[in-house]
C-alpha atoms as a PDB file:
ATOM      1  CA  UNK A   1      17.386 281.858-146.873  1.00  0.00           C
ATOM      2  CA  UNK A   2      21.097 281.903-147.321  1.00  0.00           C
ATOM      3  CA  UNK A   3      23.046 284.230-145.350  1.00  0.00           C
ATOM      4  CA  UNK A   4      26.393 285.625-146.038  1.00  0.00           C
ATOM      5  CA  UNK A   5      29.117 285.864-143.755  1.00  0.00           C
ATOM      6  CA  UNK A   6      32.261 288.573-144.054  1.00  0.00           C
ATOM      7  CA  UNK A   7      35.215 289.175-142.395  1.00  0.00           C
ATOM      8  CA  UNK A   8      37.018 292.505-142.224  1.00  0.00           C
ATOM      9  CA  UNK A   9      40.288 292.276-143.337  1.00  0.00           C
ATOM     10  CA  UNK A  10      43.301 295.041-142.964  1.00  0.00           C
ATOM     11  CA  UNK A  11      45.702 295.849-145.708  1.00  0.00           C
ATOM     12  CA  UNK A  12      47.373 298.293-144.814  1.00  0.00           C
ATOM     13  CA  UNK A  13      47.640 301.992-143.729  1.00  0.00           C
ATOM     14  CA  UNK A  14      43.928 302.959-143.511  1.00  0.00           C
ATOM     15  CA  UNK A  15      42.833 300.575-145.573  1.00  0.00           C
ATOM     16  CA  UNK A  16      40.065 297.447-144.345  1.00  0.00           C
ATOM     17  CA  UNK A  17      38.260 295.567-147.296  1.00  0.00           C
ATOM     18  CA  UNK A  18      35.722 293.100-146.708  1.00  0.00           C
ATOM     19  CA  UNK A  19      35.843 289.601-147.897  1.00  0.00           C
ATOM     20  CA  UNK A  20      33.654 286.778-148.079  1.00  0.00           C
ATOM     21  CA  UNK A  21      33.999 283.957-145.784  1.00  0.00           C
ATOM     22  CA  UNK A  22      33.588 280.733-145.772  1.00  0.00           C
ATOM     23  CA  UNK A  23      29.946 279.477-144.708  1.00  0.00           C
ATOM     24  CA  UNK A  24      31.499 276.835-142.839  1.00  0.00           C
ATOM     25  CA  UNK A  25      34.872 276.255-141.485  1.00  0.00           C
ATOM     26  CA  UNK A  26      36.863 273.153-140.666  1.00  0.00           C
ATOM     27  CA  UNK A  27      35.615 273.107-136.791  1.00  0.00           C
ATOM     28  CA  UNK A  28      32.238 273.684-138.049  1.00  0.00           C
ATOM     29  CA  UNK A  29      32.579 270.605-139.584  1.00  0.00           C
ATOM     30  CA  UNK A  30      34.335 269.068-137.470  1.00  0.00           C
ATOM     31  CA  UNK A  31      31.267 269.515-134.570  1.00  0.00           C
ATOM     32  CA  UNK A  32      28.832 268.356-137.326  1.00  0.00           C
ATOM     33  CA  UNK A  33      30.387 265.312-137.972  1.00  0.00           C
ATOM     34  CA  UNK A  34      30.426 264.357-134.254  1.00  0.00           C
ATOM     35  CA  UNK A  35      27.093 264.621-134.190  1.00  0.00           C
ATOM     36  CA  UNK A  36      25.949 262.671-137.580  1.00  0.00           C
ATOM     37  CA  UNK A  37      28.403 259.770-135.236  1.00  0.00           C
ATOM     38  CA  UNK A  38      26.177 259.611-132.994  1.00  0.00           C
ATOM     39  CA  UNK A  39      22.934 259.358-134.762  1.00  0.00           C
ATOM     40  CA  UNK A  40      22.104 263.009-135.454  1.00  0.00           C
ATOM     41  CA  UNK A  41      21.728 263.956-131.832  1.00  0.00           C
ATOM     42  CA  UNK A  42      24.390 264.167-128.550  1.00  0.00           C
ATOM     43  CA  UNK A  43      25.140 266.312-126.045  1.00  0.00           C
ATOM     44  CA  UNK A  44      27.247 269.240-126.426  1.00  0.00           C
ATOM     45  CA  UNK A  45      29.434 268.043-123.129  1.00  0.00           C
ATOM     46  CA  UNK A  46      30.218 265.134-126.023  1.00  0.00           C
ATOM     47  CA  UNK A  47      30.694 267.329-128.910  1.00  0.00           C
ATOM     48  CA  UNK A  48      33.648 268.895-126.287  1.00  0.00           C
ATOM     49  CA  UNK A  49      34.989 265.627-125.596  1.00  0.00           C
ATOM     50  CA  UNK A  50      35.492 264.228-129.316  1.00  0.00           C
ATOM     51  CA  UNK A  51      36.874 267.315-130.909  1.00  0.00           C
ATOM     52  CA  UNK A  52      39.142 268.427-128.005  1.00  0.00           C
ATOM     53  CA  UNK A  53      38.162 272.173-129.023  1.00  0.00           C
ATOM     54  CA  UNK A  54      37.372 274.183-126.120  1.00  0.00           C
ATOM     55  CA  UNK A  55      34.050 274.871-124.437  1.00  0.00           C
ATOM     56  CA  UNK A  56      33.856 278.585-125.422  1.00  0.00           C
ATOM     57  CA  UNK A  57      34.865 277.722-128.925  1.00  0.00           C
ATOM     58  CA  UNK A  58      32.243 275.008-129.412  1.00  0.00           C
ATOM     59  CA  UNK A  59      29.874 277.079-127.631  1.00  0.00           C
ATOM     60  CA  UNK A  60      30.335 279.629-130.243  1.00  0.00           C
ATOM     61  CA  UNK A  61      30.278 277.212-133.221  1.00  0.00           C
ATOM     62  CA  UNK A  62      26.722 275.711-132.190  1.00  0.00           C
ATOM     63  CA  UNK A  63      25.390 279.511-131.916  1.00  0.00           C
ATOM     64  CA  UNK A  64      26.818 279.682-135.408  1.00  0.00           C
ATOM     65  CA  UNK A  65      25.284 276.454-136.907  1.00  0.00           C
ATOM     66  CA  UNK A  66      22.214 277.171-135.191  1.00  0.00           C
ATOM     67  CA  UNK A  67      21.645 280.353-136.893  1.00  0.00           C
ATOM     68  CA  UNK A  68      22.686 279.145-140.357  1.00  0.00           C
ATOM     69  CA  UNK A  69      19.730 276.486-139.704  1.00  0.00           C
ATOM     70  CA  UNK A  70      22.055 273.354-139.405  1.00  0.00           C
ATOM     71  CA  UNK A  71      21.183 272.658-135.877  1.00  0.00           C
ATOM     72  CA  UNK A  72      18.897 272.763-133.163  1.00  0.00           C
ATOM     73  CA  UNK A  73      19.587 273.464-129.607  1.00  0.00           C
ATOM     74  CA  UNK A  74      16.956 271.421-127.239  1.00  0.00           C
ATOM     75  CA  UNK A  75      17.749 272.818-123.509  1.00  0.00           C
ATOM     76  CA  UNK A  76      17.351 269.710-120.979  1.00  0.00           C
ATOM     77  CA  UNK A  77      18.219 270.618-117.329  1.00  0.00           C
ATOM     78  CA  UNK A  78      21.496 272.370-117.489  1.00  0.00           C
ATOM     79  CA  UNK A  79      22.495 269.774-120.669  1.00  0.00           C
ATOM     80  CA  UNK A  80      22.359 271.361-124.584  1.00  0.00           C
ATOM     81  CA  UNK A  81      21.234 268.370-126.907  1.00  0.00           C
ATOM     82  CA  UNK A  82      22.266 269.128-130.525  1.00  0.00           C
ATOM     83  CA  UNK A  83      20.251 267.860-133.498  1.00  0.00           C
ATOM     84  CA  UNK A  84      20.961 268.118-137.127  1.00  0.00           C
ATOM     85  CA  UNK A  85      18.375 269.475-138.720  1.00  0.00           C
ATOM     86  CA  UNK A  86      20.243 270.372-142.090  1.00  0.00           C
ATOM     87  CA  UNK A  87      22.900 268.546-144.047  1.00  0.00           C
ATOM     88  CA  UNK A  88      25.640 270.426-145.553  1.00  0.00           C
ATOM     89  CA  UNK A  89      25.162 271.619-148.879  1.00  0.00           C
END
Protein backbone atom coordinates (compact mmCIF):
# COMPACT_ATOMS: atom_id res chain seq x y z
CA UNK A 1 0.00 0.00 0.00
CA UNK A 2 1.37 3.34 -0.95
CA UNK A 3 0.58 6.19 1.13
CA UNK A 4 0.56 9.78 0.25
CA UNK A 5 2.00 12.44 2.13
CA UNK A 6 0.83 16.43 1.91
CA UNK A 7 1.90 19.43 3.22
CA UNK A 8 -0.26 22.50 3.77
CA UNK A 9 1.02 25.29 2.18
CA UNK A 10 -0.10 29.22 2.65
CA UNK A 11 -0.48 31.60 -0.20
CA UNK A 12 -1.74 34.20 0.90
CA UNK A 13 -4.63 36.09 2.63
CA UNK A 14 -6.95 33.17 3.56
CA UNK A 15 -5.79 31.06 1.25
CA UNK A 16 -3.87 27.27 2.24
CA UNK A 17 -3.65 24.70 -0.73
CA UNK A 18 -2.37 21.38 -0.28
CA UNK A 19 0.48 19.92 -2.13
CA UNK A 20 2.03 16.73 -2.54
CA UNK A 21 5.20 15.93 -0.91
CA UNK A 22 7.88 14.17 -1.46
CA UNK A 23 7.75 10.40 -0.15
CA UNK A 24 11.15 10.75 0.93
CA UNK A 25 13.36 13.60 1.65
CA UNK A 26 17.10 14.10 1.57
CA UNK A 27 17.55 13.13 5.50
CA UNK A 28 15.36 10.28 4.87
CA UNK A 29 17.85 9.19 2.73
CA UNK A 30 20.42 10.21 4.24
CA UNK A 31 19.46 7.77 7.58
CA UNK A 32 18.84 4.95 5.02
CA UNK A 33 22.00 5.01 3.59
CA UNK A 34 23.74 4.81 7.01
CA UNK A 35 22.15 1.92 7.59
CA UNK A 36 22.61 -0.11 4.09
CA UNK A 37 26.72 0.96 5.45
CA UNK A 38 26.48 -1.01 7.92
CA UNK A 39 24.96 -4.12 6.61
CA UNK A 40 21.24 -3.33 6.77
CA UNK A 41 21.10 -3.09 10.52
CA UNK A 42 22.78 -0.45 13.37
CA UNK A 43 21.79 1.26 16.11
CA UNK A 44 19.98 4.41 16.00
CA UNK A 45 22.70 6.02 18.66
CA UNK A 46 24.91 5.34 15.18
CA UNK A 47 22.49 6.57 12.73
CA UNK A 48 22.93 10.03 15.16
CA UNK A 49 26.52 9.87 15.00
CA UNK A 50 27.09 9.55 11.05
CA UNK A 51 24.55 12.05 9.91
CA UNK A 52 25.19 14.70 12.62
CA UNK A 53 21.24 15.39 12.49
CA UNK A 54 19.83 15.68 15.81
CA UNK A 55 18.26 13.06 18.05
CA UNK A 56 14.68 14.43 17.84
CA UNK A 57 15.03 14.81 14.13
CA UNK A 58 16.23 11.26 13.51
CA UNK A 59 13.86 10.09 15.97
CA UNK A 60 11.18 11.49 13.87
CA UNK A 61 12.59 10.25 10.52
CA UNK A 62 12.70 6.45 11.73
CA UNK A 63 8.87 6.90 12.92
CA UNK A 64 8.48 8.10 9.36
CA UNK A 65 10.34 5.26 7.50
CA UNK A 66 8.86 2.88 9.75
CA UNK A 67 5.42 3.66 8.79
CA UNK A 68 6.10 3.91 5.05
CA UNK A 69 7.38 0.13 5.59
CA UNK A 70 11.17 0.89 4.94
CA UNK A 71 12.26 -0.03 8.35
CA UNK A 72 11.87 -1.92 11.33
CA UNK A 73 12.37 -0.83 14.82
CA UNK A 74 13.65 -3.97 17.10
CA UNK A 75 13.63 -2.48 20.88
CA UNK A 76 16.80 -4.06 22.79
CA UNK A 77 17.21 -2.71 26.39
CA UNK A 78 16.97 0.99 26.10
CA UNK A 79 18.92 0.62 22.37
CA UNK A 80 16.54 1.00 18.90
CA UNK A 81 18.17 -1.41 16.22
CA UNK A 82 17.07 -0.32 12.71
CA UNK A 83 16.67 -2.82 9.87
CA UNK A 84 15.87 -2.24 6.29
CA UNK A 85 13.24 -4.06 5.38
CA UNK A 86 12.42 -2.15 2.01
CA UNK A 87 14.66 -0.63 -0.62
CA UNK A 88 13.76 2.58 -2.11
CA UNK A 89 11.73 2.51 -5.04
Amino acid sequence: MQRLFLNFVAKGKGEIILEEAPLLDDKDKQILEVIRKFGGEVAQTIVVKYTGLPKSTISRKIRKLEKMGYIKVIRKGRINILKIVKEEE
